[in-house]
Protein backbone atom coordinates (compact mmCIF):
# COMPACT_ATOMS: atom_id res chain seq x y z
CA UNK A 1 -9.47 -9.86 -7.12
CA UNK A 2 -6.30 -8.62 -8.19
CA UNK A 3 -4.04 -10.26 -11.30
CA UNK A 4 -2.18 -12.58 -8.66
CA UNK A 5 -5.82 -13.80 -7.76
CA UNK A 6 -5.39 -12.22 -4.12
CA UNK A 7 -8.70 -11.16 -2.94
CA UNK A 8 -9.85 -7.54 -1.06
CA UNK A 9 -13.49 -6.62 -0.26
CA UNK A 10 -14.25 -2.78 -0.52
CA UNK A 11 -14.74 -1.48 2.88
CA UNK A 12 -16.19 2.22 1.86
CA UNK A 13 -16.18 4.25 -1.45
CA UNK A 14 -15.97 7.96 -1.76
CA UNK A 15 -15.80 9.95 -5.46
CA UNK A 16 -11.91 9.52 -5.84
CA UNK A 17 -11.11 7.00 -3.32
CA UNK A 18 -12.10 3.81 -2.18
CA UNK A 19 -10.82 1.81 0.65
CA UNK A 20 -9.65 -2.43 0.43
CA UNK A 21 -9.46 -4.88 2.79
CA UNK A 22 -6.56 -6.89 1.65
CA UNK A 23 -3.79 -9.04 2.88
CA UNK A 24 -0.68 -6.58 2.78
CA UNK A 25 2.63 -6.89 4.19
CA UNK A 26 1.24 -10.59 5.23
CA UNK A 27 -1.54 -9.11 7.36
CA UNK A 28 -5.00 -7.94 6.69
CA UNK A 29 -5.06 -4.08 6.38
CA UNK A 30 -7.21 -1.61 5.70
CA UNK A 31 -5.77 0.75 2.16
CA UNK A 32 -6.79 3.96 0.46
CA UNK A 33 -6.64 3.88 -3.18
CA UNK A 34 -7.75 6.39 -6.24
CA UNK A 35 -11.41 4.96 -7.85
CA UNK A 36 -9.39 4.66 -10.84
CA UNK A 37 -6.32 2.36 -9.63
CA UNK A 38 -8.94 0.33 -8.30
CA UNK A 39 -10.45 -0.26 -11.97
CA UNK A 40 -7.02 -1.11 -13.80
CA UNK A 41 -5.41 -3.34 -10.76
CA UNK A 42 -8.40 -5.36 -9.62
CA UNK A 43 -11.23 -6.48 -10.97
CA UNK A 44 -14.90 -8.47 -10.05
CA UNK A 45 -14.07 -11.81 -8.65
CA UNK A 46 -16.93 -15.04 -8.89
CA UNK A 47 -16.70 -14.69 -5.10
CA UNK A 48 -20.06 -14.59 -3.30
CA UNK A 49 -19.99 -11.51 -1.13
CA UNK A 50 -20.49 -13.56 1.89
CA UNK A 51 -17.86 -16.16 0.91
CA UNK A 52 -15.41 -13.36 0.67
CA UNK A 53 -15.95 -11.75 3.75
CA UNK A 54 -16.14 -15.16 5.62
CA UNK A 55 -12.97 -15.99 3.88
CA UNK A 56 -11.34 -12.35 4.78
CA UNK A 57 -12.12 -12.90 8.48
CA UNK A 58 -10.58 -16.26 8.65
CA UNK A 59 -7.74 -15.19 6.86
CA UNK A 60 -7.30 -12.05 9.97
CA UNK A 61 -7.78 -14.84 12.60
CA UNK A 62 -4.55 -16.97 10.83
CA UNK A 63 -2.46 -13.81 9.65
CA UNK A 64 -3.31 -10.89 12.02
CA UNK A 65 -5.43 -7.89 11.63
CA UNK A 66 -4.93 -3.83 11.81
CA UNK A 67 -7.89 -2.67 14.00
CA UNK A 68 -8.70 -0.32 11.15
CA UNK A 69 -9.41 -3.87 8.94
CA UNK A 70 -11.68 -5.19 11.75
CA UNK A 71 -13.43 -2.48 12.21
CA UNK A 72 -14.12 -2.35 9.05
CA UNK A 73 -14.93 -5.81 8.47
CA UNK A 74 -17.32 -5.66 11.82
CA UNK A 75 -19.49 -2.31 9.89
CA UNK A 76 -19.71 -4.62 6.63
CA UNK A 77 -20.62 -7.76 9.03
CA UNK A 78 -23.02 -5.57 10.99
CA UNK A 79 -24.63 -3.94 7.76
CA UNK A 80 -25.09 -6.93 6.36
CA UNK A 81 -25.58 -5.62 2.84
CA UNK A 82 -22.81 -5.84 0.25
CA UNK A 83 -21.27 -2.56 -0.50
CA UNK A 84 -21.27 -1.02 -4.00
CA UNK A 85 -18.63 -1.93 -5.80
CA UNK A 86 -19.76 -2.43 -9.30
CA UNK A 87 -19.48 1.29 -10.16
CA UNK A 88 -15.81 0.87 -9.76
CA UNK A 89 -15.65 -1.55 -12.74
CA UNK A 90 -18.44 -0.17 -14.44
């Protein structure tokens, strides 16, 4: 969750980068940022994981969706695991 309380879901993290996602531009896309951008514009939300996907997917359906976001939604659906994302705040 960012400091405007929008929410993003890490979709994959690499060393340096990590990619979000977020609502952008008023649709759900997928965005590359540094590891360390993450950590100073966003931060842990309360959110279940599973709340915030559900609520992620919803928000697709009603705003529209960059098949680079659903796909990446589907792999985190299909995993069914929650990603690592502590060790960006950590």
């Amino acid at each position: 969750m960012d400091r405007h309380r929008h929410i993003a879901i890490v979709a994959k993290k690499g060393r340096t980068c990590a990619y979000l996602v977020q609502v952008k531009s008023g649709m759900l896309k997928l965005t590359k940022h540094a590891t360390r951008d993450i950590a100073a514009d966003w931060r842990e939300a309360d959110y279940q994981y599973e709340r915030a996907l559900d609520k992620l997917i919803e928000m697709g359906k009603r705003k529209g969706i960059t098949d680079k976001a659903q796909a990446a939604l589907d792999r985190l659906l299909r995993n069914g695991k929650e990603p690592i994302q502590r060790m960006l705040f950590g």
